[in-house]
N, C-alpha and C. Protein backbone atom coordinates (compact mmCIF):
# COMPACT_ATOMS: atom_id res chain seq x y z
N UNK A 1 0.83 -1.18 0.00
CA UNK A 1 0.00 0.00 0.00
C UNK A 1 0.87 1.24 0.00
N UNK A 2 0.17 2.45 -0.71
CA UNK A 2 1.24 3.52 -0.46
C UNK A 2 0.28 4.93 0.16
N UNK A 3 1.50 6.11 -0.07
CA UNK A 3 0.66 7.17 0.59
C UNK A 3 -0.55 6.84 2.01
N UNK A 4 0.34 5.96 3.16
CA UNK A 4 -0.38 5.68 4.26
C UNK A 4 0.05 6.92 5.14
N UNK A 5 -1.79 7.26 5.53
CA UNK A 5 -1.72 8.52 6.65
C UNK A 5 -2.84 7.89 7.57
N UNK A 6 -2.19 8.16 9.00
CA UNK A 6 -3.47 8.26 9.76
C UNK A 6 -4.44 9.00 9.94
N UNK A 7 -5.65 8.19 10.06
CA UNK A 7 -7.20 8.96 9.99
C UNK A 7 -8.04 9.26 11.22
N UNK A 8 -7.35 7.95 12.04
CA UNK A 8 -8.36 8.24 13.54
C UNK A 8 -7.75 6.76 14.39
N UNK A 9 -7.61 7.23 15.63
CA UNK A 9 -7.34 6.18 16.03
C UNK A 9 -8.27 6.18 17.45
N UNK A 10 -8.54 4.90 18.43
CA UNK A 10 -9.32 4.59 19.49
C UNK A 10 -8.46 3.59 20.66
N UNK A 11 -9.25 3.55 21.76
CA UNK A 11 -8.41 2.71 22.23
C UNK A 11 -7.97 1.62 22.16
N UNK A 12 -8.50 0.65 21.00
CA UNK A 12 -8.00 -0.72 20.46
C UNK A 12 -7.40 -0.66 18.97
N UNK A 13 -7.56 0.49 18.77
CA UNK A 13 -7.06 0.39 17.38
C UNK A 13 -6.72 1.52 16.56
N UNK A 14 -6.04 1.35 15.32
CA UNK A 14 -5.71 2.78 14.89
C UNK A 14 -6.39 2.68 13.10
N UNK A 15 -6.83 3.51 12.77
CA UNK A 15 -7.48 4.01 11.29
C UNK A 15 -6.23 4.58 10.70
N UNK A 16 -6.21 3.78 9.19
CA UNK A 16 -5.52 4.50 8.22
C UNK A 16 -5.83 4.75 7.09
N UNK A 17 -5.57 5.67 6.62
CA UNK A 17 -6.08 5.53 4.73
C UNK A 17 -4.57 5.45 3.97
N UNK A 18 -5.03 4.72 3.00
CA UNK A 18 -3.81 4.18 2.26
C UNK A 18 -4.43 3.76 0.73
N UNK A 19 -3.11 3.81 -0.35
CA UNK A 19 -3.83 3.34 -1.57
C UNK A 19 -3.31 2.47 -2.09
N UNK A 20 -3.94 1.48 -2.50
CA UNK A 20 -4.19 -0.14 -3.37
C UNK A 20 -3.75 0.27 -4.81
N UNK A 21 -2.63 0.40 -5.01
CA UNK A 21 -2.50 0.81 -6.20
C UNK A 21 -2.71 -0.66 -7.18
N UNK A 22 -2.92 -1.90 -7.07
CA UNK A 22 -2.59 -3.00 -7.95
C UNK A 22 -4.41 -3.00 -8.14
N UNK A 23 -5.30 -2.25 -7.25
CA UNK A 23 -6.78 -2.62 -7.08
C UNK A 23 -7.11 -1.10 -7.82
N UNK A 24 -6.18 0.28 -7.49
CA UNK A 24 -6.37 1.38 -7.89
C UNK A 24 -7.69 2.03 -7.45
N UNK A 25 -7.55 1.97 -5.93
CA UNK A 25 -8.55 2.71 -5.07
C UNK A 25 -8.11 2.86 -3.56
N UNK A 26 -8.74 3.97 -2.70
CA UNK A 26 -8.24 4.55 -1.81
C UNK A 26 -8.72 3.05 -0.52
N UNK A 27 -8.37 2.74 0.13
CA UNK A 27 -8.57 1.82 1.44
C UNK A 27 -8.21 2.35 2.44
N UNK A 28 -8.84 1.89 3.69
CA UNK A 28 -8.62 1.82 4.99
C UNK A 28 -8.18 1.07 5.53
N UNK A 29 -7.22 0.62 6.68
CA UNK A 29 -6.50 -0.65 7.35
C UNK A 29 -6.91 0.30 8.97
N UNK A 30 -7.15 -0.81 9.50
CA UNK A 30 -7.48 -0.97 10.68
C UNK A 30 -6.51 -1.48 11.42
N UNK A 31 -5.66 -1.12 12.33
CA UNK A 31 -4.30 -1.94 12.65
C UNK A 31 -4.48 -1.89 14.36
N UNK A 32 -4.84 -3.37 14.85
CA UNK A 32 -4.86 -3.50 16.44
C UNK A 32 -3.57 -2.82 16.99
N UNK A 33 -3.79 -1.92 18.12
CA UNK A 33 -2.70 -1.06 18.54
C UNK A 33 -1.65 -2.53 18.84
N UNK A 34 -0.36 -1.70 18.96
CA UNK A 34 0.74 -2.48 19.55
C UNK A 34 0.33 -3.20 21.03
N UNK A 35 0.15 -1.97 21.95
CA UNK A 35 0.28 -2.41 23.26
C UNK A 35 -0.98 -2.99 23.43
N UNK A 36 -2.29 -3.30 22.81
CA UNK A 36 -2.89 -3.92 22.80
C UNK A 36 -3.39 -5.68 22.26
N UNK A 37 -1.87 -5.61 21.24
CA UNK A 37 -2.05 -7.02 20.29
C UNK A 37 -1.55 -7.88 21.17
N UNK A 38 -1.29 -8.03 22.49
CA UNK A 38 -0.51 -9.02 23.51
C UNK A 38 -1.81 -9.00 24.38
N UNK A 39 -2.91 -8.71 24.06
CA UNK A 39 -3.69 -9.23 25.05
C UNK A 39 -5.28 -10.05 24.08
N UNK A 40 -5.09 -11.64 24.60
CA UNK A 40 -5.71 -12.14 23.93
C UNK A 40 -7.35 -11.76 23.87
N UNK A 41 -7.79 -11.21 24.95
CA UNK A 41 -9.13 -10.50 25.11
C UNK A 41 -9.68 -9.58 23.70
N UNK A 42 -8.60 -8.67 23.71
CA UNK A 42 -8.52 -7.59 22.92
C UNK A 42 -8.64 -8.10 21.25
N UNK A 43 -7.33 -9.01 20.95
CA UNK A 43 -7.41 -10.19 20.05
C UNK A 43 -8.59 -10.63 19.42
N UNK A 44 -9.27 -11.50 20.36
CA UNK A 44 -10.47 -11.77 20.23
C UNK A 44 -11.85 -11.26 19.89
N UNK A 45 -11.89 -10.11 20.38
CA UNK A 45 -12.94 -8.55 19.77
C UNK A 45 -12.93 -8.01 18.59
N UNK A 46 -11.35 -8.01 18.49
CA UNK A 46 -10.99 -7.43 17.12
C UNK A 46 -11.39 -8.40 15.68
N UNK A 47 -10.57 -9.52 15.80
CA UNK A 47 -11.69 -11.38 14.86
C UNK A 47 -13.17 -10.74 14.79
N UNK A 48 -14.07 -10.80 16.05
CA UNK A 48 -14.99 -10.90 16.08
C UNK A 48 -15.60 -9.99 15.35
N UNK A 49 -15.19 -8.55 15.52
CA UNK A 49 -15.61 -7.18 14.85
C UNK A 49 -15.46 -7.88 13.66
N UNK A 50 -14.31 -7.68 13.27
CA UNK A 50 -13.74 -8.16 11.36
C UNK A 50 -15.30 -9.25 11.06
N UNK A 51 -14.89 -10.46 11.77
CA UNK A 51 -16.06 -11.44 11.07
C UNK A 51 -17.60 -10.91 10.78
N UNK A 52 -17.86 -10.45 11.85
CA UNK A 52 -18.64 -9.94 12.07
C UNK A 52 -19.65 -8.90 10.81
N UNK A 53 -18.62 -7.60 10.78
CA UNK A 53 -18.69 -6.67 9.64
C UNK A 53 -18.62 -7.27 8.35
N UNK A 54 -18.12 -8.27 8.45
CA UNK A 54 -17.79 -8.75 6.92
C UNK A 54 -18.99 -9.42 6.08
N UNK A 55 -19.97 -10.15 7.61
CA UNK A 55 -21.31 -10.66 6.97
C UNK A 55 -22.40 -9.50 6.36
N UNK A 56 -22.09 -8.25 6.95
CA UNK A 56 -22.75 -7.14 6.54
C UNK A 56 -22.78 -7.10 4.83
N UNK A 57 -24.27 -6.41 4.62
CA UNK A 57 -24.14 -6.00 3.47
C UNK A 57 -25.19 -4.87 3.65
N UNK A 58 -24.86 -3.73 3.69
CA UNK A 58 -26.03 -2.24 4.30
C UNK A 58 -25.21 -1.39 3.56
N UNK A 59 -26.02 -0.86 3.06
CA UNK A 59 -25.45 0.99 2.35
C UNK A 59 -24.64 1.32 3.67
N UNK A 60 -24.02 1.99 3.60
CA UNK A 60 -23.10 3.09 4.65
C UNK A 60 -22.68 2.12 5.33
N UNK A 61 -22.50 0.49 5.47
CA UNK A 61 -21.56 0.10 6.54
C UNK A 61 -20.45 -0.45 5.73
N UNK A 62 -18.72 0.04 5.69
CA UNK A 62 -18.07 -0.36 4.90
C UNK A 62 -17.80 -2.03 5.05
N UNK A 63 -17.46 -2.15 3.45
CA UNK A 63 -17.24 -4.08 2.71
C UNK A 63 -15.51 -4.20 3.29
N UNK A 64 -15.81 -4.97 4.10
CA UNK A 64 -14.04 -6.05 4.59
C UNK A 64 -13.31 -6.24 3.22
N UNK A 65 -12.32 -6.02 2.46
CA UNK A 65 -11.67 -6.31 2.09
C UNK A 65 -10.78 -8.00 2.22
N UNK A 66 -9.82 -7.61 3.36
CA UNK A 66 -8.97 -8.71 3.69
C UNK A 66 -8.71 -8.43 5.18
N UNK A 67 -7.87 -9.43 5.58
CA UNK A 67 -7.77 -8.91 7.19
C UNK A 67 -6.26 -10.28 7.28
N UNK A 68 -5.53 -10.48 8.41
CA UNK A 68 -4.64 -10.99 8.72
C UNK A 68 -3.92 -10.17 10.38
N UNK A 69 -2.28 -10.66 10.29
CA UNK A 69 -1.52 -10.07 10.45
C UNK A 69 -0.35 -9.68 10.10
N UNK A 70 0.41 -8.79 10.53
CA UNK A 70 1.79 -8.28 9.93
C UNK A 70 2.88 -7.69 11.19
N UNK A 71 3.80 -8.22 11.63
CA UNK A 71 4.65 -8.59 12.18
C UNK A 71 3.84 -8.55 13.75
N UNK A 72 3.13 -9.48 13.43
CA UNK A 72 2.53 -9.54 14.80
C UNK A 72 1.34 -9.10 15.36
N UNK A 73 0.71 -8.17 13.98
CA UNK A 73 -0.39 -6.79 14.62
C UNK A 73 -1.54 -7.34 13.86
N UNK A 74 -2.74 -7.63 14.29
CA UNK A 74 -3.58 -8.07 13.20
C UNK A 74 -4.10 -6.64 12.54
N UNK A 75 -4.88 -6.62 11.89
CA UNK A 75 -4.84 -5.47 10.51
C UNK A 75 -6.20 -5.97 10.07
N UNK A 76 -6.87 -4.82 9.65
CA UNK A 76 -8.29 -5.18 8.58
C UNK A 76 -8.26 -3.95 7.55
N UNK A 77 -8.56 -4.85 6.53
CA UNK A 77 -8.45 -3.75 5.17
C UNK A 77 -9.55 -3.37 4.62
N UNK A 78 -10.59 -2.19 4.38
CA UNK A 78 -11.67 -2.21 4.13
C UNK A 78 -11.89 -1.00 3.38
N UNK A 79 -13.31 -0.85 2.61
CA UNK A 79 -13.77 0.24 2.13
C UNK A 79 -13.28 1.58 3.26
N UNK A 80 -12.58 2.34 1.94
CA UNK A 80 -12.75 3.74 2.71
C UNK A 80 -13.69 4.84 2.10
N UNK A 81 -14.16 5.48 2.94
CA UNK A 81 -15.66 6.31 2.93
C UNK A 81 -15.13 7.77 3.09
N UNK A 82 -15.09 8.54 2.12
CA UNK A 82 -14.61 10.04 2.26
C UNK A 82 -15.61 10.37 3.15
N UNK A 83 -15.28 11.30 4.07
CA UNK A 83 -16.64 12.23 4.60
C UNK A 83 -15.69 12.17 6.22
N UNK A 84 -16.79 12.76 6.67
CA UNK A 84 -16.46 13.04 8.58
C UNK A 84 -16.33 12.19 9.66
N UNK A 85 -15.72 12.11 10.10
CA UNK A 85 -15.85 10.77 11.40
C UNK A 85 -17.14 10.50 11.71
N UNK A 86 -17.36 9.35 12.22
CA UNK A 86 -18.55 9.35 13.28
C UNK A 86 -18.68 10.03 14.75
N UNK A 87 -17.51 10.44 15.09
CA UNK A 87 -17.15 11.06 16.44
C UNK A 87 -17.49 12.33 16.06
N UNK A 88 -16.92 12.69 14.88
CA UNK A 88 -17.57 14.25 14.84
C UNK A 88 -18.71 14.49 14.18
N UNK A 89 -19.26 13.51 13.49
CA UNK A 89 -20.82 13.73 13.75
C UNK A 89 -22.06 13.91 14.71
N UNK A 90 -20.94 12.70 15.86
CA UNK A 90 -22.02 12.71 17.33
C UNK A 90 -21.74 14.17 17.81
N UNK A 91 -20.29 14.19 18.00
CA UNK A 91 -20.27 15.41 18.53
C UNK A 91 -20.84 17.06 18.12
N UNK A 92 -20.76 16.94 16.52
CA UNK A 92 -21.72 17.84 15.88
C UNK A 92 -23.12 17.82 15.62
N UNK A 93 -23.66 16.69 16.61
CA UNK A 93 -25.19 16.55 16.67
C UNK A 93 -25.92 16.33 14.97
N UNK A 94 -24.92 16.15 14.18
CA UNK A 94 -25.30 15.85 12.62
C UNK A 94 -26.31 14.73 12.51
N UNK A 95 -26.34 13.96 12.94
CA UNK A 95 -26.72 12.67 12.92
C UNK A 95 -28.50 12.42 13.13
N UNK A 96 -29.00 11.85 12.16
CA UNK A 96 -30.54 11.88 12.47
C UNK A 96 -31.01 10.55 11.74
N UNK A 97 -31.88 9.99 11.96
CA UNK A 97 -32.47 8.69 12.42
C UNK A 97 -33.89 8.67 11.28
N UNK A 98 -33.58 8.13 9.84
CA UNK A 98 -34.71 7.92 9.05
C UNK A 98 -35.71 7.09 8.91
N UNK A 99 -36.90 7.18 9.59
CA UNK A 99 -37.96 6.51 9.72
C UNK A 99 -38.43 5.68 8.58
N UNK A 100 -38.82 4.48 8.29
CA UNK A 100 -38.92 4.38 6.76
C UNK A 100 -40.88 3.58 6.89
């Protein structure tokens, strides 16, 4: 992957955007923090999220790519979604709820 910048990171994990040049589109990698990949709890959440998201298929929830690890860190590679965090949506009260 090239042109990798960070986008957002949390307490289990860190957001990146990066580009797939052999796929020739922008991606996201999800990379379990360091000081967190030594705890199998943490480990385990992170699988689960990945598996999890991956059965999804919903407008606005991004498509799993691939997932693994790399020298130790597990990693998820997924649709990246131009636009605003979700943190600063909550926090900008943006966010509204379509009745259907």
């Amino acid at each position: 992957y090239e042109n990798v910048q960070l986008i957002g990171q949390g307490g289990m994990a860190m957001v990146y955007k990066a580009y797939d040049p052999m796929l020739d589109r922008c991606i996201a990698i999800k990379l379990l923090r360091k000081g967190v990949a030594s705890v199998k709890k943490a480990e385990k959440r992170f699988r689960q999220e990945i598996k999890h998201q991956s059965k999804l298929n919903i407008p606005g929830c991004v498509k799993i790519f691939d997932c693994g690890k790399f020298h130790g860190q597990l990693y998820c590679v997924m649709e990246f979604i131009e636009g605003d965090s979700l943190d600063k949506l909550i926090k900008e009260d943006q966010l509204t709820l379509k009745h259907q």
